[in-house]
C-alpha atoms as a PDB file:
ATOM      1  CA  UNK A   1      -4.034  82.626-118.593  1.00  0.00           C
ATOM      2  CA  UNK A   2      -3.306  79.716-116.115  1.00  0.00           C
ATOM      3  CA  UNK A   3      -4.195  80.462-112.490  1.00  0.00           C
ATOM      4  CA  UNK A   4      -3.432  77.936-110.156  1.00  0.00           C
ATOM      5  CA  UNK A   5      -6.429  76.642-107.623  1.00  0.00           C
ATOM      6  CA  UNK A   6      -6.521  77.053-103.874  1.00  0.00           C
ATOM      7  CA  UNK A   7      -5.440  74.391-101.820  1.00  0.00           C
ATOM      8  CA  UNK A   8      -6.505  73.288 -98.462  1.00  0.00           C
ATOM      9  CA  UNK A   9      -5.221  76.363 -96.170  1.00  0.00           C
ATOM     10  CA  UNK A  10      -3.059  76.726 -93.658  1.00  0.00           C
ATOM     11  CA  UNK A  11      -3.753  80.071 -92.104  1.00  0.00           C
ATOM     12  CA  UNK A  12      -6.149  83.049 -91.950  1.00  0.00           C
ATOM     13  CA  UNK A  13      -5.909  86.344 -91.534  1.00  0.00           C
ATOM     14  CA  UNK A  14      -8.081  88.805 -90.344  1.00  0.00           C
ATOM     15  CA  UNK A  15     -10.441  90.767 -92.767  1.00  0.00           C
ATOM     16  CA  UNK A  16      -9.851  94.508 -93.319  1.00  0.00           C
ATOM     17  CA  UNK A  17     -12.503  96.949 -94.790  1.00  0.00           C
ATOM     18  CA  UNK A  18     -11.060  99.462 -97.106  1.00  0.00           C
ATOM     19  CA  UNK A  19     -13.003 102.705 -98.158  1.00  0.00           C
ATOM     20  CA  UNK A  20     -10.345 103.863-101.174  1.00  0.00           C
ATOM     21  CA  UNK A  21      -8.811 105.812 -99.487  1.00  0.00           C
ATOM     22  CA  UNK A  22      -8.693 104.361 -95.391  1.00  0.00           C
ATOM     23  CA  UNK A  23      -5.986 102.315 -94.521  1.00  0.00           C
ATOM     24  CA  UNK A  24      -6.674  99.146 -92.550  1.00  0.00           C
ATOM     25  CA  UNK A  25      -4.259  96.729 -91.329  1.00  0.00           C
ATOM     26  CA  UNK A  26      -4.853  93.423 -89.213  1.00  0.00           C
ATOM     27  CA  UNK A  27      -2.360  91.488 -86.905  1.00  0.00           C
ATOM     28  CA  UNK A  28      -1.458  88.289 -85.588  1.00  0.00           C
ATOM     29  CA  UNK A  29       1.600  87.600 -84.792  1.00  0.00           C
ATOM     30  CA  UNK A  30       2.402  83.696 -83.835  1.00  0.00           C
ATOM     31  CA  UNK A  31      -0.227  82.729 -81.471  1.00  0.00           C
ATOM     32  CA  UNK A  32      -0.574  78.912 -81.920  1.00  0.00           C
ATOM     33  CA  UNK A  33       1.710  76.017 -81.809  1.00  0.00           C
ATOM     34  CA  UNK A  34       0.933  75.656 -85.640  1.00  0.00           C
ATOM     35  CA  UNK A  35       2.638  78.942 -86.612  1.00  0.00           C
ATOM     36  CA  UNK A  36       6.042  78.577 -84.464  1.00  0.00           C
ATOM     37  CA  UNK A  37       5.752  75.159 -85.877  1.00  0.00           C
ATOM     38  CA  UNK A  38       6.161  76.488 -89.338  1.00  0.00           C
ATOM     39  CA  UNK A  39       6.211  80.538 -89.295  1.00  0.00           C
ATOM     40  CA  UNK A  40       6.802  81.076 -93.032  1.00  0.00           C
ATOM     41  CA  UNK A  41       2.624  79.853 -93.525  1.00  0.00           C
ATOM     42  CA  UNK A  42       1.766  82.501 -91.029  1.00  0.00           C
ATOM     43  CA  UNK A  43       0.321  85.364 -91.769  1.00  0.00           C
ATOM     44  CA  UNK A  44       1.654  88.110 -89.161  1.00  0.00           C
ATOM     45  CA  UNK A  45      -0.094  91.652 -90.506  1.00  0.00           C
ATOM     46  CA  UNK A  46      -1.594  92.427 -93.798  1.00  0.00           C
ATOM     47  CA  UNK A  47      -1.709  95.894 -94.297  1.00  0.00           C
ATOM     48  CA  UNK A  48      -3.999  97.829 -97.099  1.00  0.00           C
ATOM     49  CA  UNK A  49      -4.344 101.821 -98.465  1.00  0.00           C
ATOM     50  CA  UNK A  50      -4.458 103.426-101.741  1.00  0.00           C
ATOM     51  CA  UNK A  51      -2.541 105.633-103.459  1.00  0.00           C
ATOM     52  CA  UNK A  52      -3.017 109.475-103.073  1.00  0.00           C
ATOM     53  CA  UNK A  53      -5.228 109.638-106.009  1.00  0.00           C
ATOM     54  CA  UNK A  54      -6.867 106.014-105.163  1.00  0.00           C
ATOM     55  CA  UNK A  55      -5.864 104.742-108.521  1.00  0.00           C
ATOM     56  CA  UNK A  56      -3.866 102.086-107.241  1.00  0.00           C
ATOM     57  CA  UNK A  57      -4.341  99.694-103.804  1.00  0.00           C
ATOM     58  CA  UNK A  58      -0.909  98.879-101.854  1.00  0.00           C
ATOM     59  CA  UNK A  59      -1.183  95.164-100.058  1.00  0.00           C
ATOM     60  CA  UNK A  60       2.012  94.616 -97.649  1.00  0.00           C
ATOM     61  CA  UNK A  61       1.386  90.814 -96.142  1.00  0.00           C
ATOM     62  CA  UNK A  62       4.268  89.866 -93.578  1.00  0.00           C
ATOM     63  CA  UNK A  63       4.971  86.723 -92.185  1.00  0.00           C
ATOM     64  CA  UNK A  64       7.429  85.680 -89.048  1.00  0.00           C
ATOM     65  CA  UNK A  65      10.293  84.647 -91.408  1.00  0.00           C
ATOM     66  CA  UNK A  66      13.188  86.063 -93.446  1.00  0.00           C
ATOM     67  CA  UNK A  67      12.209  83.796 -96.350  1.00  0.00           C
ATOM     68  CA  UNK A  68       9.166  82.821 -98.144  1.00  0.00           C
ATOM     69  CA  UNK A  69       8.482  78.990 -98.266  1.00  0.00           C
ATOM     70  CA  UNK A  70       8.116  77.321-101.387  1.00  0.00           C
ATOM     71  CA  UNK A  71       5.535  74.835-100.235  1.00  0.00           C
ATOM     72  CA  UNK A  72       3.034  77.884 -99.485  1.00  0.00           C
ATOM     73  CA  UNK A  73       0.627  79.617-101.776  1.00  0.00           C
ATOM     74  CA  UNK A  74       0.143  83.130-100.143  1.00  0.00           C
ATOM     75  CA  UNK A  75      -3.545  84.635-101.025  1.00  0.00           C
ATOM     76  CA  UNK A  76      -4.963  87.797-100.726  1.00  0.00           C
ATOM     77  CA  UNK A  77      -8.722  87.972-100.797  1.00  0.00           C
ATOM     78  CA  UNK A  78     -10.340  91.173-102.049  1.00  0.00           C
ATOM     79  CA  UNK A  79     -14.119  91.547-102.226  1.00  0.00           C
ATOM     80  CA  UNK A  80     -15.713  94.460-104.107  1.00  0.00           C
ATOM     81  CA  UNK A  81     -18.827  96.174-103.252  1.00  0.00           C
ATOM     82  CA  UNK A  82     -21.057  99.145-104.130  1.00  0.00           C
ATOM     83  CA  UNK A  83     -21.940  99.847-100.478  1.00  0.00           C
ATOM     84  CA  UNK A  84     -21.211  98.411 -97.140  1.00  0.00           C
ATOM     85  CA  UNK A  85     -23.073  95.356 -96.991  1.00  0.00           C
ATOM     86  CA  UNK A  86     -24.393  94.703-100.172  1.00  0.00           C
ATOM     87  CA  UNK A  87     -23.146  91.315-102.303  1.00  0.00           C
ATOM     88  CA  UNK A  88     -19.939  91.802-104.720  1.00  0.00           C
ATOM     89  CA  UNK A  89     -17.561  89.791-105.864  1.00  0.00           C
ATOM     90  CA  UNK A  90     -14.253  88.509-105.140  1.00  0.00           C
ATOM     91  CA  UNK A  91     -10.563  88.899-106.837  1.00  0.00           C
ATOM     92  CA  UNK A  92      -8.174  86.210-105.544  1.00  0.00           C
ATOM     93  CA  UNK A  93      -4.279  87.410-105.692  1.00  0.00           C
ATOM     94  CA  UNK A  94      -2.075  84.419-105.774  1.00  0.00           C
ATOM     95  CA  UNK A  95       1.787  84.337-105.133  1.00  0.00           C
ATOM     96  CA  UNK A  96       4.284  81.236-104.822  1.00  0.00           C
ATOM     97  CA  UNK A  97       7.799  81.412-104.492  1.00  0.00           C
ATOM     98  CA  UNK A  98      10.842  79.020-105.975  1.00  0.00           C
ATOM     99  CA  UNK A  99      13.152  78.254-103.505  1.00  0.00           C
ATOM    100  CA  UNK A 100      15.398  81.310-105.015  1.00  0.00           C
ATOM    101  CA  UNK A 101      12.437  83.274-103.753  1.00  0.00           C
ATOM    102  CA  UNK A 102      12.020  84.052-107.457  1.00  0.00           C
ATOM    103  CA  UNK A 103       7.887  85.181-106.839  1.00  0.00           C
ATOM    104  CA  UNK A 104       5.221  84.484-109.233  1.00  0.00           C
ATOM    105  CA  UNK A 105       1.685  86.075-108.854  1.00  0.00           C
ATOM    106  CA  UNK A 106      -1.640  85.992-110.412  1.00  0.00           C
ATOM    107  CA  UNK A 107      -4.119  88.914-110.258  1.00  0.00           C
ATOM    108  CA  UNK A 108      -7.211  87.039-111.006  1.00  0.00           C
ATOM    109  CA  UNK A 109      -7.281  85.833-114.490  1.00  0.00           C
ATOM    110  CA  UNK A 110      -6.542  89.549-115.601  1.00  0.00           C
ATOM    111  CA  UNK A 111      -2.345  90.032-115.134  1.00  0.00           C
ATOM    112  CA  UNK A 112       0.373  87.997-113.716  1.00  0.00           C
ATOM    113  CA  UNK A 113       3.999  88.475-113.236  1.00  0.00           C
ATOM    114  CA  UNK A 114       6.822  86.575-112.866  1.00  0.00           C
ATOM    115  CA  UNK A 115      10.780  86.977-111.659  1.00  0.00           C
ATOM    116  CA  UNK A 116      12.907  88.509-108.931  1.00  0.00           C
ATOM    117  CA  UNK A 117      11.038  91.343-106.556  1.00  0.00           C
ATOM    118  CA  UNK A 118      13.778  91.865-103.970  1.00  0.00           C
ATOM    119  CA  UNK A 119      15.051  94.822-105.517  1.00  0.00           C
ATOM    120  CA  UNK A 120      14.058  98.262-104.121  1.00  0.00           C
ATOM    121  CA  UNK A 121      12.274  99.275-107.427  1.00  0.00           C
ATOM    122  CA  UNK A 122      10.158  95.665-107.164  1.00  0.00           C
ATOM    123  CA  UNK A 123       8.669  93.794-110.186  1.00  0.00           C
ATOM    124  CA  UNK A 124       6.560  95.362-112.524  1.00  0.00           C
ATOM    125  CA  UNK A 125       4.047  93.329-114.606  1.00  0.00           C
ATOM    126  CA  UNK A 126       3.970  93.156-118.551  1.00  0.00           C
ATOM    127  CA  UNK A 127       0.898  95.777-118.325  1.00  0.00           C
ATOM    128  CA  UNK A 128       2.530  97.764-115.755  1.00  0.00           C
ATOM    129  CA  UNK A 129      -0.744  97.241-113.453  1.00  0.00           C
ATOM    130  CA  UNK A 130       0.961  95.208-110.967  1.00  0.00           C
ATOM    131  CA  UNK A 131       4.027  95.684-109.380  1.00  0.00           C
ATOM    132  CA  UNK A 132       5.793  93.353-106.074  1.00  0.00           C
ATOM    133  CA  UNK A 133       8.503  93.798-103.811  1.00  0.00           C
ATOM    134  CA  UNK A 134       9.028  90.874-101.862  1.00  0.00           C
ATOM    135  CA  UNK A 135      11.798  90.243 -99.078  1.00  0.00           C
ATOM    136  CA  UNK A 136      13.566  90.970 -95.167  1.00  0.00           C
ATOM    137  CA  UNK A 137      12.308  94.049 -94.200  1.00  0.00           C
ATOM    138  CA  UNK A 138      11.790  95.619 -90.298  1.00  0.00           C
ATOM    139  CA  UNK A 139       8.989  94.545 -88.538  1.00  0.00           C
ATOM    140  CA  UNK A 140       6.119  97.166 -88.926  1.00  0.00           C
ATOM    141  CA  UNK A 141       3.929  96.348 -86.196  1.00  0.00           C
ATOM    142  CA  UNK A 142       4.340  98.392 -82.914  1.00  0.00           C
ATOM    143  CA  UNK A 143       3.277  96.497 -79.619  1.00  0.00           C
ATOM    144  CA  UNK A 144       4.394  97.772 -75.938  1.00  0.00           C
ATOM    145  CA  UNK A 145       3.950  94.824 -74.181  1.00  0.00           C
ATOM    146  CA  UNK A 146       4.381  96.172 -70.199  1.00  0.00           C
ATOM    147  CA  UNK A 147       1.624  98.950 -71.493  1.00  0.00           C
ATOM    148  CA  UNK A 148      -0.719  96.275 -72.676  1.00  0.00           C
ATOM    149  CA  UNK A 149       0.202  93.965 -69.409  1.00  0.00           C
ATOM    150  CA  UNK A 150      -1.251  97.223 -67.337  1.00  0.00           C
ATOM    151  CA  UNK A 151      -3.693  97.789 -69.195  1.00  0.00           C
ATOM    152  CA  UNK A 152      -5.175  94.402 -69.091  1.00  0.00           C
ATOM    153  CA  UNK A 153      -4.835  93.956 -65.145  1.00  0.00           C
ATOM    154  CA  UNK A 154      -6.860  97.081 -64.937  1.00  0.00           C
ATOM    155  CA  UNK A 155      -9.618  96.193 -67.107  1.00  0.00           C
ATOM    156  CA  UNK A 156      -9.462  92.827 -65.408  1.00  0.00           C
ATOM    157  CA  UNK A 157      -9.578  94.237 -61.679  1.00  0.00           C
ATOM    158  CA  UNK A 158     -12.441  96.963 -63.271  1.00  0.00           C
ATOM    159  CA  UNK A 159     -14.276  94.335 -64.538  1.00  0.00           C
ATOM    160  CA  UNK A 160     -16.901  93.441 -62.047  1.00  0.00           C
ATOM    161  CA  UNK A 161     -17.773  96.491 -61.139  1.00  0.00           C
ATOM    162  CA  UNK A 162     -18.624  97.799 -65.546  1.00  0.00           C
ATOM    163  CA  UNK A 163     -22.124  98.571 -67.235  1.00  0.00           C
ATOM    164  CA  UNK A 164     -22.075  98.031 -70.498  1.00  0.00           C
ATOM    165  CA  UNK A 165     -24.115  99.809 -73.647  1.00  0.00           C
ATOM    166  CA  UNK A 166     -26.709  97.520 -75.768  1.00  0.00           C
ATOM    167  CA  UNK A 167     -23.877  96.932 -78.250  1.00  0.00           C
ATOM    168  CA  UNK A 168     -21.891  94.967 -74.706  1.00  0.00           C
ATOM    169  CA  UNK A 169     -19.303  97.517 -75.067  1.00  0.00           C
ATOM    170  CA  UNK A 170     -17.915  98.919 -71.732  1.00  0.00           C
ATOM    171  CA  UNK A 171     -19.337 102.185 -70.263  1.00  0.00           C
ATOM    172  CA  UNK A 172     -16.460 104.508 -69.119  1.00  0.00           C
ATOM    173  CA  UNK A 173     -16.030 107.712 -67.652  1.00  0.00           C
ATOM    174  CA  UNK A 174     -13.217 109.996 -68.536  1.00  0.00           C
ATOM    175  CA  UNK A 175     -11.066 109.265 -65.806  1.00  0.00           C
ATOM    176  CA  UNK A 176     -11.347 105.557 -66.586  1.00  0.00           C
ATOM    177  CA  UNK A 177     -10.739 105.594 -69.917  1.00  0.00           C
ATOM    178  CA  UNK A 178      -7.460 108.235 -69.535  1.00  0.00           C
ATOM    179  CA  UNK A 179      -6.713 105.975 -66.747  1.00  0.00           C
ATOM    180  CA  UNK A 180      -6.608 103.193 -69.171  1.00  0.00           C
ATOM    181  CA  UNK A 181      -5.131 105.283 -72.175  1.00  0.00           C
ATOM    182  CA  UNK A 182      -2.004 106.496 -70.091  1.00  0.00           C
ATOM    183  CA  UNK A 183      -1.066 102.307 -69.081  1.00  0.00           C
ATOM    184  CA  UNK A 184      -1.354 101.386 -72.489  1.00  0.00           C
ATOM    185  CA  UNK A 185       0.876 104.096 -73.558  1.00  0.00           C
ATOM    186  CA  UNK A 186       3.009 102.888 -69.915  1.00  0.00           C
ATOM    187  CA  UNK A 187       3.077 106.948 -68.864  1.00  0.00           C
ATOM    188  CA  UNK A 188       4.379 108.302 -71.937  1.00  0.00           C
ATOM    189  CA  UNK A 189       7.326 106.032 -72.127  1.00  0.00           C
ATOM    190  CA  UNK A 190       6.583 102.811 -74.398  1.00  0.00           C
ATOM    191  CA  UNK A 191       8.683 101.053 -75.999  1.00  0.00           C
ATOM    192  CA  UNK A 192       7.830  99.147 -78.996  1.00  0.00           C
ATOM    193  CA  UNK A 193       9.140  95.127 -77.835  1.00  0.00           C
ATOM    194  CA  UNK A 194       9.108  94.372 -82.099  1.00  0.00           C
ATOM    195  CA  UNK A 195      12.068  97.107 -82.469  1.00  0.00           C
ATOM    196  CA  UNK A 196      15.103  95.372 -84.458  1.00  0.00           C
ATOM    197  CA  UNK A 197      13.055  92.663 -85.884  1.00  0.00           C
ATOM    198  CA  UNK A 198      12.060  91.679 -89.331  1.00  0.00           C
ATOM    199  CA  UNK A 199       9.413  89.494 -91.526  1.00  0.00           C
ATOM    200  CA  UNK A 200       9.285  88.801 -94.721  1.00  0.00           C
ATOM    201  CA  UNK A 201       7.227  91.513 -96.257  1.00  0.00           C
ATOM    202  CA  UNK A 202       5.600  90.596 -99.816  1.00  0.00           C
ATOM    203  CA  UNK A 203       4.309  94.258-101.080  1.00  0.00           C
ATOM    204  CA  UNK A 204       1.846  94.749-103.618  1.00  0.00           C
ATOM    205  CA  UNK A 205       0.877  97.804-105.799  1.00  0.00           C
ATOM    206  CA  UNK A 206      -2.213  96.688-107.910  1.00  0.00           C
ATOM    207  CA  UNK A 207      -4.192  99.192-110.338  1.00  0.00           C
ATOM    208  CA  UNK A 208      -7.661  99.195-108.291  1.00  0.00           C
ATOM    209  CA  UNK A 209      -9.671  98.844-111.430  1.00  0.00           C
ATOM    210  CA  UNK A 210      -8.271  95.063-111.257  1.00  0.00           C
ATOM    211  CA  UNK A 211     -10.068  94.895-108.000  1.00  0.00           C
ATOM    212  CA  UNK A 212     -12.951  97.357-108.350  1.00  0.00           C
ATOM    213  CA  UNK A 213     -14.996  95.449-110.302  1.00  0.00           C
ATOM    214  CA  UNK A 214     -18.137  95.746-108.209  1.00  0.00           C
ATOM    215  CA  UNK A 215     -17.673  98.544-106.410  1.00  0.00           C
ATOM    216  CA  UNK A 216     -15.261 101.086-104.563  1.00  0.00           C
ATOM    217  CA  UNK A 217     -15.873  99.402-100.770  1.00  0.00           C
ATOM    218  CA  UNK A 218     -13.145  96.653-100.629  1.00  0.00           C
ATOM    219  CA  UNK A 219     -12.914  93.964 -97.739  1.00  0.00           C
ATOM    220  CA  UNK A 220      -9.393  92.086 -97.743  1.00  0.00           C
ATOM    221  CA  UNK A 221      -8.136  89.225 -95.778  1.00  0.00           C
ATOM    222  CA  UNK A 222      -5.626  86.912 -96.505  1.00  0.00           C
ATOM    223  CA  UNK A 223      -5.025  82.847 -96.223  1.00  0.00           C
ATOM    224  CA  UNK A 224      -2.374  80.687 -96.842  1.00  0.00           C
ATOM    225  CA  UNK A 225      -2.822  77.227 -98.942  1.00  0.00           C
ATOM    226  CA  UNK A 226       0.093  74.404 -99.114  1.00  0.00           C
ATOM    227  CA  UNK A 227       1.812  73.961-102.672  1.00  0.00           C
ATOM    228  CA  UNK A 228       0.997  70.769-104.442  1.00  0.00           C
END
């Protein structure tokens, strides 16, 4: 089976260690000049957890548009492992769209689909190992903005005045840290500022033992590659 090569990328996201059975997610929603420039390359979460019976992995990558671009090849990395820290080996998910958004993707050299996913059912591969849902969808990430403002003048103004562990993490007391807890969560009343938006949301349900290959311990990040 054909699978197309990487090109050069064009964004990264961050990496995401999944346990079968944890979910993980990672964010990062335009923050350079290069993603407003062209927000259907970035990637704005990619979200990862299994199944109930951790027979399949669910991907959900998101980017800050209401179409995919069809100069963009979007990539999900997944490395296998037996145990945290030990070598694996990697399975490379590759999806392109046609300007139609009709979505092609390659699971390794092992399955592949092709067609329209913006139903609500999605695309199901020939095996029936892979299935994709790709279009508009509301914007899952929650951020409170004011909370995280306060929050961040208070751990600002605290700053001088911290000790910090052998690991250089920040040693707090409890009234610090509920201090800090209760502004982030602006006194019981946040709002999340990413209510009534959408991304495009490509969704993938993949049978883990295409990903498994070397172990059960999964790290996942995701890059984006220009087409051609």
């Amino acid at each position: 089976m054909y699978v197309p090569r990487l090109l050069p990328g064009l964004r990264t996201g961050m990496l995401t260690l999944l346990c079968l059975s944890v979910l993980g997610h990672a964010a990062d929603h335009r923050d350079s000049p290069s993603a407003v420039a062209e927000p259907a390359a970035d990637i704005a979460d990619i979200f990862v957890w299994t199944t109930s019976d951790t027979s399949r992995v669910n991907f959900a990558l998101t980017v800050p548009a209401a179409l995919f671009s069809d100069a963009v090849q979007y990539v999900i990395h997944v490395e296998s492992a037996p145990a945290y820290g030990e070598a694996g080996s990697e399975v490379q998910i590759i999806c392109e769209f046609e300007p139609d958004q009709t979505l092609e993707c390659w699971v390794g050299s092992d399955d592949y689909l092709k067609g329209d996913a913006s139903s609500e059912i999605g695309l199901e591969s020939a095996s029936g190992r892979v299935r994709a849902f790709a279009g508009e969808r509301d914007d899952p990430f929650f951020f409170n903005a004011s909370g995280f403002r306060n929050t961040l003048d208070m751990v600002n103004d605290a700053a001088p005045n911290l000790d910090f562990d052998g690991a250089g993490c920040p040693m707090l007391d409890e009234a610090t840290s509920s201090a800090l807890i209760n502004a982030l969560q602006d006194n019981g009343e946040a709002v999340d500022n990413f209510a009534g938006l959408t991304a495009g949301a490509l969704v993938l349900q993949i049978d883990a033992s295409l990903l498994t290959g070397s172990g059960t311990i999964l790290a996942v990040w995701a890059s984006t590659h220009r087409r051609g």
